[in-house]
Protein backbone atom coordinates (compact mmCIF):
# COMPACT_ATOMS: atom_id res chain seq x y z
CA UNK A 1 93.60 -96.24 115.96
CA UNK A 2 92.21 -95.76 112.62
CA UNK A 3 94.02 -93.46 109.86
CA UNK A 4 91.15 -91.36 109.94
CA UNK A 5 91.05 -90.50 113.63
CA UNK A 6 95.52 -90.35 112.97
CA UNK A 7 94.48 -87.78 110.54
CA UNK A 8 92.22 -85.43 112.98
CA UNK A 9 94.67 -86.04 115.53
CA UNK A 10 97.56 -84.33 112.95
CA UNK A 11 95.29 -82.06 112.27
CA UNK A 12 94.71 -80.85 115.42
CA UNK A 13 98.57 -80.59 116.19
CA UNK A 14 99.12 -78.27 113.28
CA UNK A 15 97.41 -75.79 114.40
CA UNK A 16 99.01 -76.38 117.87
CA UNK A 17 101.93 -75.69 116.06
CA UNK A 18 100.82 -72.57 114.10
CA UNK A 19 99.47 -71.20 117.56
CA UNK A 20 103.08 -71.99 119.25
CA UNK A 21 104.78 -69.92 116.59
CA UNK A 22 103.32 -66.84 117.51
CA UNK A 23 103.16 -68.04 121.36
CA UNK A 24 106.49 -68.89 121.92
CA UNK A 25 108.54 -67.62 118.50
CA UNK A 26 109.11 -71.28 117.85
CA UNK A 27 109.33 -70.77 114.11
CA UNK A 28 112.33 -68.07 114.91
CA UNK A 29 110.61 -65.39 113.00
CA UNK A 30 111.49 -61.83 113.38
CA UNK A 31 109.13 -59.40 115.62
CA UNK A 32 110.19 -56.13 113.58
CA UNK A 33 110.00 -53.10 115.65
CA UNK A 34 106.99 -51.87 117.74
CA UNK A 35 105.32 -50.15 114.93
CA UNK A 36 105.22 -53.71 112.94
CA UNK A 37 102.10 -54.71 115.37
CA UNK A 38 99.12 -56.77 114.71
CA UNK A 39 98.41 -57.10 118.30
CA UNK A 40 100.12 -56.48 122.00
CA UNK A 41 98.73 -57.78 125.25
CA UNK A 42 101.29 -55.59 127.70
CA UNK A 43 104.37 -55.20 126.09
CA UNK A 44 104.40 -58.80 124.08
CA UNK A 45 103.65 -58.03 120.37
CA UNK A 46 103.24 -60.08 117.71
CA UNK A 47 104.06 -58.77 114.18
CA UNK A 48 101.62 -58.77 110.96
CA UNK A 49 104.87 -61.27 109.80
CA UNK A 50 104.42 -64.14 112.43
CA UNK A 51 100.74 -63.85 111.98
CA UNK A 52 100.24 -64.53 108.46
CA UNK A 53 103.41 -67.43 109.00
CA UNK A 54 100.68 -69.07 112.06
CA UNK A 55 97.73 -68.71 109.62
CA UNK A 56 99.47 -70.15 106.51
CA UNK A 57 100.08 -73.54 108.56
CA UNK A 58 96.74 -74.05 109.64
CA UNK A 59 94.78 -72.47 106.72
CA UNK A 60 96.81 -72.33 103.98
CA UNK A 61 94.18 -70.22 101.40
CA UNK A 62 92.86 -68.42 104.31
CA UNK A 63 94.38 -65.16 102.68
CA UNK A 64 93.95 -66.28 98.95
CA UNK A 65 93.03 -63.21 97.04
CA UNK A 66 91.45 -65.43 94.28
CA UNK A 67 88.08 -65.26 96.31
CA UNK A 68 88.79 -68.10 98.76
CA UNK A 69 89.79 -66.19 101.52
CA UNK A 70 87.52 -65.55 104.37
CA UNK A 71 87.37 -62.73 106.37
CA UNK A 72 85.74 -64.53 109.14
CA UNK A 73 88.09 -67.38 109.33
CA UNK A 74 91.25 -65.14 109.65
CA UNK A 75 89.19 -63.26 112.78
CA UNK A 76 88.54 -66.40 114.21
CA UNK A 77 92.11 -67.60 114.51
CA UNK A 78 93.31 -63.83 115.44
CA UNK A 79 90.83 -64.39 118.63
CA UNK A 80 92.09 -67.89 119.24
CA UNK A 81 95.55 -66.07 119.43
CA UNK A 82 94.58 -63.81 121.34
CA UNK A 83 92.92 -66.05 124.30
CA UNK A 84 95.66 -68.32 124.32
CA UNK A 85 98.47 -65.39 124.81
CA UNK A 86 96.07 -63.97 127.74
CA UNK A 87 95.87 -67.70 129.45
CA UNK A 88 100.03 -67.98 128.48
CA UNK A 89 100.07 -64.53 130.45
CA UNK A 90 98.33 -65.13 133.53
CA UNK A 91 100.01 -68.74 133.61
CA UNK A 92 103.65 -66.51 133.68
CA UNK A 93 101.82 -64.05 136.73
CA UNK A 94 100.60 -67.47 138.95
CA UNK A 95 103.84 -68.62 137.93
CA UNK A 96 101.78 -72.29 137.10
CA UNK A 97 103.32 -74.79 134.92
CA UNK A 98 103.82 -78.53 133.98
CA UNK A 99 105.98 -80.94 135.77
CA UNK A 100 108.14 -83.40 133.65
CA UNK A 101 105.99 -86.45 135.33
CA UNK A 102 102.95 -85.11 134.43
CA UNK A 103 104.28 -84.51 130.58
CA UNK A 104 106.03 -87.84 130.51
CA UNK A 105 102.15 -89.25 132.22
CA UNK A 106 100.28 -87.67 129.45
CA UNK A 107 102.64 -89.02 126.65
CA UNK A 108 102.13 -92.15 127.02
CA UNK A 109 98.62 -91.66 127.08
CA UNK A 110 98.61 -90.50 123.70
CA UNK A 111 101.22 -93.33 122.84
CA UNK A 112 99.27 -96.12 124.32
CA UNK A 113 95.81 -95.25 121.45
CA UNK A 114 98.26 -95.85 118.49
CA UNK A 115 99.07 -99.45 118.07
CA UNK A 116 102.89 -100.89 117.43
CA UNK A 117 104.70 -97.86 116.05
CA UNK A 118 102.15 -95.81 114.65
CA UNK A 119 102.77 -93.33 116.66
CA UNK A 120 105.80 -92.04 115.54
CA UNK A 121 104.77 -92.80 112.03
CA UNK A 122 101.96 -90.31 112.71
CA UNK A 123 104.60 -87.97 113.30
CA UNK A 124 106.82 -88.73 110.40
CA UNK A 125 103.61 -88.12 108.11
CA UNK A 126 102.94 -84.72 109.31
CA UNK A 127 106.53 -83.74 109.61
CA UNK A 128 106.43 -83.37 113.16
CA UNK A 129 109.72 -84.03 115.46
CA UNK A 130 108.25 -85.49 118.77
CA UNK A 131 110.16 -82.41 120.62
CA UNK A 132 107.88 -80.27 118.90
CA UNK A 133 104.90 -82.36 119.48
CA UNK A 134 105.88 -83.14 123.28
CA UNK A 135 106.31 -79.27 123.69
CA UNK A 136 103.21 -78.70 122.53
CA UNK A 137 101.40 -81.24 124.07
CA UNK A 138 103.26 -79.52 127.20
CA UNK A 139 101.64 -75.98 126.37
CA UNK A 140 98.17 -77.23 126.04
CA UNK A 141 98.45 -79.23 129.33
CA UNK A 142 99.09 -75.53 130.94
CA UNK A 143 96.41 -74.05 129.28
CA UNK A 144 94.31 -76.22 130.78
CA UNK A 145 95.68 -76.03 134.03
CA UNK A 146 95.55 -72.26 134.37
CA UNK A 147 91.49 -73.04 133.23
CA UNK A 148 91.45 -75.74 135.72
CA UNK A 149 92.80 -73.82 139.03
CA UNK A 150 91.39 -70.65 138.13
CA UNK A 151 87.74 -71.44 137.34
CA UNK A 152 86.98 -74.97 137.68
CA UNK A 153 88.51 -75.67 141.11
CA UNK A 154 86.91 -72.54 142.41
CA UNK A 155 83.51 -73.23 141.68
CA UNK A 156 81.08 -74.50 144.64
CA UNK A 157 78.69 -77.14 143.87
CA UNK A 158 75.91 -77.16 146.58
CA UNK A 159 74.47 -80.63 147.62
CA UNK A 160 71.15 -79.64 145.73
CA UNK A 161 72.78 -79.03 142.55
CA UNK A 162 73.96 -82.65 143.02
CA UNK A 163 70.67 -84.08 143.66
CA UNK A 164 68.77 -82.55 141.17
CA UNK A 165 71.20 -83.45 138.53
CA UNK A 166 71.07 -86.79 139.82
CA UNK A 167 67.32 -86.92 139.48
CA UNK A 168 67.50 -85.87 135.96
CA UNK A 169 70.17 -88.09 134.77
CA UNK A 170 71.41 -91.19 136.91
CA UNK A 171 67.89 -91.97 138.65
CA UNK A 172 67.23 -94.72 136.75
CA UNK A 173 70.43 -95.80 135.72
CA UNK A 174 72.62 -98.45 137.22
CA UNK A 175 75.41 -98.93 134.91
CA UNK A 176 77.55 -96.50 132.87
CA UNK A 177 77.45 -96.33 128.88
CA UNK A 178 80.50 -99.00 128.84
CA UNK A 179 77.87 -101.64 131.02
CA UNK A 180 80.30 -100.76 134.44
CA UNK A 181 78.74 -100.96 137.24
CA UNK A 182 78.06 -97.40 139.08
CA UNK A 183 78.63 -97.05 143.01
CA UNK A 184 77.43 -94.02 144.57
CA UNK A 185 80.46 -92.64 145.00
CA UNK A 186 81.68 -92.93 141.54
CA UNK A 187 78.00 -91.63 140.31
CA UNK A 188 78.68 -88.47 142.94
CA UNK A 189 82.24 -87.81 141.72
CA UNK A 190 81.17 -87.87 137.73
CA UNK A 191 78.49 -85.11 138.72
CA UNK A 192 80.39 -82.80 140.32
CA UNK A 193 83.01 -82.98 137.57
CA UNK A 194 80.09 -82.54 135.52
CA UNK A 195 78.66 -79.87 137.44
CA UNK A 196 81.99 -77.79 138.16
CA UNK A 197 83.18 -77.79 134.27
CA UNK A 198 79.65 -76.87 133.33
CA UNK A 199 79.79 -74.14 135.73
CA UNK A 200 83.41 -72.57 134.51
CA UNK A 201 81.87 -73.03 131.05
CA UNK A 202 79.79 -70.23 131.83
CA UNK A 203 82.19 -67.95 134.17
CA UNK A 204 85.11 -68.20 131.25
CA UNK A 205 83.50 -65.05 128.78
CA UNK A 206 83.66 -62.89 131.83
CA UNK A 207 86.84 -64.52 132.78
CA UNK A 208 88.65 -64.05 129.83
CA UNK A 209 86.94 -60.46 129.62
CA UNK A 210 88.68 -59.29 132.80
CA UNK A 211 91.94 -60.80 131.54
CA UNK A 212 92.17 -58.34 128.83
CA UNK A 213 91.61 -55.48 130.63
CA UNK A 214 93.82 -56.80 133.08
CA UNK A 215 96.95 -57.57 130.76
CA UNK A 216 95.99 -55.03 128.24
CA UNK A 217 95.42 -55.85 124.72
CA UNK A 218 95.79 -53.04 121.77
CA UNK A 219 95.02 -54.35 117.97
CA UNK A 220 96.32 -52.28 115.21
CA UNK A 221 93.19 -52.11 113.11
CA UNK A 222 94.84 -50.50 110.03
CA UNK A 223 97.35 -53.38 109.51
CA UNK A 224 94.21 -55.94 110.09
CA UNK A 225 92.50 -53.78 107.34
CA UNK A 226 95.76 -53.84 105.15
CA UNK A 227 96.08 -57.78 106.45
CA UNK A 228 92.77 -58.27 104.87
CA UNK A 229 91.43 -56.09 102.51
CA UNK A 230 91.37 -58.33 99.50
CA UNK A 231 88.79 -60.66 101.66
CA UNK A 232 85.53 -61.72 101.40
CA UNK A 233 83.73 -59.47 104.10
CA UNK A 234 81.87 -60.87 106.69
CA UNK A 235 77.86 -60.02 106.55
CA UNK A 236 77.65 -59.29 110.47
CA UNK A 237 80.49 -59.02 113.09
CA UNK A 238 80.47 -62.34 115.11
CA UNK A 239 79.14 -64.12 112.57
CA UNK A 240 81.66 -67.31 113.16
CA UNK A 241 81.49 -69.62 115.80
CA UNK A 242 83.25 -68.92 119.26
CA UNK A 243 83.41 -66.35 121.59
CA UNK A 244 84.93 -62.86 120.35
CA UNK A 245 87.09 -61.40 121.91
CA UNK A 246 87.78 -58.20 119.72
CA UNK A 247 85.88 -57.58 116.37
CA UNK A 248 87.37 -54.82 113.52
CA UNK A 249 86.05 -51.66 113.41
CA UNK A 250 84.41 -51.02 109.67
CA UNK A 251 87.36 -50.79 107.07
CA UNK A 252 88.22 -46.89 106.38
């Protein structure tokens, strides 16, 4: 494991961190009363406090008022917030969740691509405990789940789908990019994956749409403005990368 791929690795964790803050009050920070609001999906709010706590983590000059701070960057997290609390909340309703064996499975997966002890030097670096880590590694295994059981397990791949794709992309092929030999029915399997993740790829928008609406979701605008005011301004709504989920209405 190189220190370079260590470092996106760390990085990636922090803002697995930030996100848990606000997702499971893991940084102990005080909700204020229902009036202190940035957003609520049901009766779960988080406060203008916790959010600007999350976004400090991950992008520490994201609210500069020197001229650094972009607009666009601090909508783009507020969405990621957003869709992660609406998974978090229909993983709660399908009461779904992660089994210590299949935690304890996925550690040492992650363990076994650091060499020796790196690993928990990794940790030390970034001033990471591993409980924190392992609980978060636990929280993104159930986001993935809920994803997993609710689109990509429900998708139906018809036998032409398979054949076409295979005509496009295995026809001529007879090992995989390692130089393993393929068999038909590992060639079949790695399709339908293929096919079935491609497949929820395109259902999640309208997926994640309907879980709004059905959990509710209310963002107080006026603190965002407040939140955000001394910002560069975006030139067009939508104008970062990602899926939107909610865009502000034009500052007052």
């Amino acid at each position: 494991m190189t220190r370079a791929r260590n470092a996106a690795h760390m990085a990636l964790l922090a803002f697995v961190l930030a996100i848990a803050c606000l997702l499971f009050e893991a940084c102990n920070l005080h909700k204020g009363d229902e009036s202190a609001y940035l957003f609520k999906i049901g009766e779960e709010g988080v406060s203008v406090a916790e959010f600007r706590h999350a976004l400090e983590l991950e992008q520490p000059n994201a609210l500069s008022e020197q001229g650094d701070g972009d607009i666009e960057a601090v909508l783009t997290f507020l969405n990621q917030v957003i869709e992660e609390r609406l998974l978090l909340a229909r993983a709660a309703e399908l009461d779904i969740v992660i089994e210590d064996a299949v935690l304890d499975a996925a550690v040492e997966r992650v363990r076994a691509d650091y060499p020796d002890d790196t690993f928990e030097e990794t940790l030390l670096e970034s001033a990471v405990s591993f409980n924190q880590w392992r609980d978060q590694l636990r929280r993104r295994l159930l986001l993935e789940k809920v994803v997993r059981q609710e689109l990509e397990e429900q998708v139906e791949i018809a036998p032409e789908d398979v054949a076409a794709y295979y005509a496009e992309h295995y026809a001529d092929r007879t090992t995989t990019e390692t130089g393993a030999p393929m068999t038909a029915e590992s060639i079949n399997a790695a399709i339908v994956t293929h096919l079935r993740r491609s497949k929820a790829q395109a259902q999640y928008p309208a997926w994640i749409q309907d879980l709004q609406t059905r959990y509710g979701l209310t963002v107080d605008w006026e603190r965002w403005h407040q939140l955000t005011d001394k910002l560069t301004p975006a030139e067009s709504h939508g104008a970062g990368e990602g899926m939107r989920l909610v865009n502000p209405p034009e500052s007052p």
